[in-house]
N, C-alpha and C. Protein backbone atom coordinates (compact mmCIF):
# COMPACT_ATOMS: atom_id res chain seq x y z
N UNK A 1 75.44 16.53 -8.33
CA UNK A 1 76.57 16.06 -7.54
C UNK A 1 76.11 15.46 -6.21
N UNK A 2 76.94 14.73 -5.97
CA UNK A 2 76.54 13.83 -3.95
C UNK A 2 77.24 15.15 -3.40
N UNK A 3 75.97 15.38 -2.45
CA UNK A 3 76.23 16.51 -1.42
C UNK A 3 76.43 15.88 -0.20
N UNK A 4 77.35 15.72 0.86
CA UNK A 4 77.75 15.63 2.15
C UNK A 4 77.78 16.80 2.86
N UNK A 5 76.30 16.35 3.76
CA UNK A 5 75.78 18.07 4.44
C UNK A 5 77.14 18.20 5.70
N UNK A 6 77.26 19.08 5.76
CA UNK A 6 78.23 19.49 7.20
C UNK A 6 77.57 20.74 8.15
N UNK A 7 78.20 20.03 9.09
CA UNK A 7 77.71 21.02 10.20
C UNK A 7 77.72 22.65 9.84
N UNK A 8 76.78 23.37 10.08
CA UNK A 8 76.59 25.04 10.80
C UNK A 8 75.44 25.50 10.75
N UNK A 9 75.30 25.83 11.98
CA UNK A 9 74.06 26.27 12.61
C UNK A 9 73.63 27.89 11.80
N UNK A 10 75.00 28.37 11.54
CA UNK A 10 74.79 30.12 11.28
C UNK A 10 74.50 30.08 9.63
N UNK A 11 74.76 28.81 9.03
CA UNK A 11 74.30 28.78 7.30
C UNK A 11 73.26 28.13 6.97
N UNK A 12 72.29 28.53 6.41
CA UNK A 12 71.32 27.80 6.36
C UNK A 12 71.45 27.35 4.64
N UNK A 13 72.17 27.88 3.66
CA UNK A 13 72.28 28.09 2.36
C UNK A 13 73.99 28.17 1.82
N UNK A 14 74.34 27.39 0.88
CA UNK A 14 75.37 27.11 0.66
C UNK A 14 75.59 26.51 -0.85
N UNK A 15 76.02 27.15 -1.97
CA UNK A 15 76.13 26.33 -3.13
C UNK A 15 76.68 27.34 -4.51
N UNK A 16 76.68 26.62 -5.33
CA UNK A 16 77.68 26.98 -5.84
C UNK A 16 77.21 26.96 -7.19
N UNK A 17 76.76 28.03 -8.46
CA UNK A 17 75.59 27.82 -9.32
C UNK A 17 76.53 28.14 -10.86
N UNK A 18 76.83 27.48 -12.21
CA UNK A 18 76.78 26.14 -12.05
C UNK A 18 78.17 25.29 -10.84
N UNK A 19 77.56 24.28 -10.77
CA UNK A 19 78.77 23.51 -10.28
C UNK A 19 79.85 22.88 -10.96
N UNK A 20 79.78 23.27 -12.36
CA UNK A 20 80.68 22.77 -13.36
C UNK A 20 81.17 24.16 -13.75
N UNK A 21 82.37 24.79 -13.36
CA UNK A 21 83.00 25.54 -14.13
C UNK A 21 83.76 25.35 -15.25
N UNK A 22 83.73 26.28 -16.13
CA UNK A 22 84.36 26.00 -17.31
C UNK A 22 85.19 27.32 -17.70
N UNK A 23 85.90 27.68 -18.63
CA UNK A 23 86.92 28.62 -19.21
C UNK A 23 85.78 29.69 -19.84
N UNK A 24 84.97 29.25 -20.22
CA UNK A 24 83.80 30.11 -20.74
C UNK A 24 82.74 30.72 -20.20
N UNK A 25 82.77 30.41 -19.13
CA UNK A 25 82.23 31.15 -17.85
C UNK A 25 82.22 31.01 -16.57
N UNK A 26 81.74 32.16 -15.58
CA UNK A 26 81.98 32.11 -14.22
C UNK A 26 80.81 31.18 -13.49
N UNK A 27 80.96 31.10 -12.05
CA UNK A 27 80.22 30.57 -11.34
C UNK A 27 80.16 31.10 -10.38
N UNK A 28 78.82 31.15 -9.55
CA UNK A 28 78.17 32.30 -8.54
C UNK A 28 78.28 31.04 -7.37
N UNK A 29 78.64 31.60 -6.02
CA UNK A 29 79.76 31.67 -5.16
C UNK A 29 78.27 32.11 -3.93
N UNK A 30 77.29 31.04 -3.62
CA UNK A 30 76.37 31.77 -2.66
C UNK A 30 75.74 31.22 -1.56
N UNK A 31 75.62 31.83 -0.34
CA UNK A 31 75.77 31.29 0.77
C UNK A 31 74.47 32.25 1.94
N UNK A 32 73.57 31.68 2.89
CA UNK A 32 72.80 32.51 3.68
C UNK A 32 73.07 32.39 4.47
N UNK A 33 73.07 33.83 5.39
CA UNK A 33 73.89 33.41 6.86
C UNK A 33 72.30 33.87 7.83
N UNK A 34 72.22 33.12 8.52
CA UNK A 34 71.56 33.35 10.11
C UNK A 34 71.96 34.92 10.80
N UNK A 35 73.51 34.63 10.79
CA UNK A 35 73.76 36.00 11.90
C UNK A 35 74.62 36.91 10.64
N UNK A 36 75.03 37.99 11.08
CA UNK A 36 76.46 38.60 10.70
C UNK A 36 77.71 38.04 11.03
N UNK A 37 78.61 38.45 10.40
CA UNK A 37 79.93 37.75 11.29
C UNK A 37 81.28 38.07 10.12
N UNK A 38 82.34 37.29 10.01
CA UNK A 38 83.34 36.80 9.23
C UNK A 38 83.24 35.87 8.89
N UNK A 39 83.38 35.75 7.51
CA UNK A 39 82.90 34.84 6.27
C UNK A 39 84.21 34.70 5.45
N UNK A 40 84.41 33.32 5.46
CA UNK A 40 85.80 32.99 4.90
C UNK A 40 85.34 31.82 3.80
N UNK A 41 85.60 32.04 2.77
CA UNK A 41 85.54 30.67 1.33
C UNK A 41 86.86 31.09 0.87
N UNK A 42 86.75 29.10 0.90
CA UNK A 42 88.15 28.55 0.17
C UNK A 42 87.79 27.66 -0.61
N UNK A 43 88.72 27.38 -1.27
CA UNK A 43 88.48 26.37 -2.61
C UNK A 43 89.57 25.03 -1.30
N UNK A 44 89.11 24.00 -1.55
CA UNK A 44 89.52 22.49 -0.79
C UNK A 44 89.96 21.81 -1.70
N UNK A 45 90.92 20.74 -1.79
CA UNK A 45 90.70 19.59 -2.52
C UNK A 45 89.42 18.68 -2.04
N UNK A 46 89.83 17.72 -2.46
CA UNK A 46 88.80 16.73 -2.26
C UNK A 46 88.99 15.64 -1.23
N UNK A 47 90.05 15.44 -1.03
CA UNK A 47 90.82 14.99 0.86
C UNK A 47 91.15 16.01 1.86
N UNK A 48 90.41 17.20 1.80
CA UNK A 48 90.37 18.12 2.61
C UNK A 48 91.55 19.03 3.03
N UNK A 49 92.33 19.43 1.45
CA UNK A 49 93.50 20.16 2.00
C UNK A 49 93.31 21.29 1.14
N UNK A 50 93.41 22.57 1.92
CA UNK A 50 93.20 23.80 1.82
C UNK A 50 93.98 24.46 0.31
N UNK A 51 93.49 24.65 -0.68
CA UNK A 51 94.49 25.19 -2.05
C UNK A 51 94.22 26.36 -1.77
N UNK A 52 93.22 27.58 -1.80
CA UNK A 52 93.26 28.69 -1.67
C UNK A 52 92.05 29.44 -1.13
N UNK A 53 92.39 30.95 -0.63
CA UNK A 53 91.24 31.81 0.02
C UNK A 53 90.57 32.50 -1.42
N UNK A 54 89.22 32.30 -1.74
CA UNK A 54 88.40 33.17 -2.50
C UNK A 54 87.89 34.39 -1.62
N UNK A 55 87.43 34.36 -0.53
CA UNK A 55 86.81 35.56 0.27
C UNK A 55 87.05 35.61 1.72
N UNK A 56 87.36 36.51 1.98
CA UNK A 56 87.29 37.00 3.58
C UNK A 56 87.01 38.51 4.08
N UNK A 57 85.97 38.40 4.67
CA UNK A 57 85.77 39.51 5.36
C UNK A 57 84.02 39.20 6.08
N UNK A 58 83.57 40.65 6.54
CA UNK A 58 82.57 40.30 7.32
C UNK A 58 81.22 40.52 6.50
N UNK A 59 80.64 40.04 6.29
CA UNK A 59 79.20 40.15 5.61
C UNK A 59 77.71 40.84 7.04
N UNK A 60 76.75 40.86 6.26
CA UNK A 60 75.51 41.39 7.23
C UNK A 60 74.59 39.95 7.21
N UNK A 61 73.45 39.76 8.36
CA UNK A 61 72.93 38.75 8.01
C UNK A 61 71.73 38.85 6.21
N UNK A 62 71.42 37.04 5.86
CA UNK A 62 71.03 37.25 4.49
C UNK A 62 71.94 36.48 3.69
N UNK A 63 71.81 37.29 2.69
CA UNK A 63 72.46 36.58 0.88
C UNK A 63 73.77 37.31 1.11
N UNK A 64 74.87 36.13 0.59
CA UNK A 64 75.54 36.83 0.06
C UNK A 64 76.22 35.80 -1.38
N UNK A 65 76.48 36.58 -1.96
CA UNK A 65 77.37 36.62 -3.61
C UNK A 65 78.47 36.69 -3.86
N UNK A 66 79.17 35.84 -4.98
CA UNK A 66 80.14 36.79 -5.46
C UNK A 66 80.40 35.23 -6.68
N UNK A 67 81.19 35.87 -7.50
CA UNK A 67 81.76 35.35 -8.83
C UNK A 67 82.48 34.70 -9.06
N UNK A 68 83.10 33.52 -9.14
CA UNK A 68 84.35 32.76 -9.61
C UNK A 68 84.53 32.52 -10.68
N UNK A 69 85.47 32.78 -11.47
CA UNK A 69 86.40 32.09 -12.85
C UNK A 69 87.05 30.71 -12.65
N UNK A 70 87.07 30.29 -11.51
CA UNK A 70 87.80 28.99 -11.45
C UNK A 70 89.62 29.18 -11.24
N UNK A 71 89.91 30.32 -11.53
CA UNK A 71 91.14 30.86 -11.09
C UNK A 71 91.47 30.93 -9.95
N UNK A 72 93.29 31.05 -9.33
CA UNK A 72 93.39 31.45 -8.45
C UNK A 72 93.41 32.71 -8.24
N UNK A 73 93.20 33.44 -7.28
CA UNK A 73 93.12 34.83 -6.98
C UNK A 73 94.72 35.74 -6.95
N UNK A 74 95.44 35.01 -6.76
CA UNK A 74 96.98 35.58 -6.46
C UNK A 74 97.54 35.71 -7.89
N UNK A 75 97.27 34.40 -8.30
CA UNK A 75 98.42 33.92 -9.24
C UNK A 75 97.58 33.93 -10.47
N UNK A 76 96.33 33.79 -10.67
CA UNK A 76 95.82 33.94 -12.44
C UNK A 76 96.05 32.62 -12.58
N UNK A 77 96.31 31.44 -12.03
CA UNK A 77 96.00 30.25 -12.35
C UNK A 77 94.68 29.67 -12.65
N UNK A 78 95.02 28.85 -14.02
CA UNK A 78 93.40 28.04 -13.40
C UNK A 78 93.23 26.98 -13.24
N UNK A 79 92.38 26.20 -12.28
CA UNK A 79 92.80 25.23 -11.40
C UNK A 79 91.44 24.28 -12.57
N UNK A 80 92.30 22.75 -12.70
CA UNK A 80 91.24 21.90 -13.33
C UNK A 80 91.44 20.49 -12.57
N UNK A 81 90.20 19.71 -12.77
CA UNK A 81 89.59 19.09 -11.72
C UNK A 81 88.98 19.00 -10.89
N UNK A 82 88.51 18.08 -9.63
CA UNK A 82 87.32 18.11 -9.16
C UNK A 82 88.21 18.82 -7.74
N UNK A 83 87.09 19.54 -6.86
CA UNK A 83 87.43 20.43 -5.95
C UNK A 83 86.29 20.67 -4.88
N UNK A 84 86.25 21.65 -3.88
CA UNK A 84 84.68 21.98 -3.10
C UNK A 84 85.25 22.87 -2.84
N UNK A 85 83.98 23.93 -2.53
CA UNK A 85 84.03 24.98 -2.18
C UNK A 85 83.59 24.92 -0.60
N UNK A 86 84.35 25.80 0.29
CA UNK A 86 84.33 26.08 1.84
C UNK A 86 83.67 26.98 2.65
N UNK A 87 82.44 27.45 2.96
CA UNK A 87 82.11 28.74 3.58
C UNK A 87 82.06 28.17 5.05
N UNK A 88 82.79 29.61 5.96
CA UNK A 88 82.90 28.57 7.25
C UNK A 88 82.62 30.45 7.91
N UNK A 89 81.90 30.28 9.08
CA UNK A 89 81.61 31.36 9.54
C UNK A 89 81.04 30.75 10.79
N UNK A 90 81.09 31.66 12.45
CA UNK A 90 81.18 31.11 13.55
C UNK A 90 81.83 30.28 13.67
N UNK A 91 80.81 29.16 14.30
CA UNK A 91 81.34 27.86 14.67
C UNK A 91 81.13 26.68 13.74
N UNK A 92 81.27 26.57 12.89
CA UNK A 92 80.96 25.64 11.25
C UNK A 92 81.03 26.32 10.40
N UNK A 93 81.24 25.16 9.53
CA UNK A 93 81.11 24.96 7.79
C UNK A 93 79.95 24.46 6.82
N UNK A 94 79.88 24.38 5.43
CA UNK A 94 79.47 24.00 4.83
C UNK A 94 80.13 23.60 3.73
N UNK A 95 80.14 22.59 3.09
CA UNK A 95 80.91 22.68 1.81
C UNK A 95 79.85 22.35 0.60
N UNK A 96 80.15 22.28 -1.06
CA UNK A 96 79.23 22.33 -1.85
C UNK A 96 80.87 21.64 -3.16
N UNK A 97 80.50 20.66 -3.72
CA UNK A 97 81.22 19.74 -4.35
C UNK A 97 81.45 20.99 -6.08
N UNK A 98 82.34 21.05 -6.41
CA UNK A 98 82.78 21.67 -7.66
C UNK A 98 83.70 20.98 -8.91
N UNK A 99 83.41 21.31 -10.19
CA UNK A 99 84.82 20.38 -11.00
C UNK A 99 84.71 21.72 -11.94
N UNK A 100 86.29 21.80 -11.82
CA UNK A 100 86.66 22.59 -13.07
C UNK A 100 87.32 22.14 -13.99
N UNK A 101 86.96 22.63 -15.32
CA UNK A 101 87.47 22.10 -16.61
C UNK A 101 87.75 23.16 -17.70
């Protein structure tokens, strides 16, 4: 995928493994932080409007993980088409380009 780097100083690591989700399996959701802090990922469209929160809370500095189905978290929806994923902690972001199918 074309990656468009974005600003943050506190992420050095950001992506999204595979980047093609599918109904048949999940996708790992992973990001390195510089400091500790509050760590917020959202799923974006692709003109930069917010569809939903996957994670929030505070992590330690390092790796962190976690799992996506391509679903929404509230509602058990599953979202198809192209999308990015959001990790934004301090003062910046990163994003990492996604398509679900």
């Amino acid at each position: 995928p074309e990656v468009n780097f974005t600003e943050s100083k506190e992420l050095n690591l950001a992506t999204v493994l595979p980047h093609i989700i599918t109904n048949k399996q999940e996708s790992i959701i992973i990001c390195q932080s510089w400091i500790a802090g509050n760590l917020q990922v959202d799923l974006y469209s692709t003109d930069d409007k917010k569809i939903t929160n996957l994670y929030q809370g505070d992590i330690k500095e390092g790796m962190f993980m976690m799992t996506w189905d391509g679903k929404d978290p509230a509602k058990k929806e599953t979202y198809k088409g192209n999308y990015k994923i959001r990790w934004t902690i301090g003062t910046g972001f990163r994003e990492f380009p996604i398509a679900i199918i």
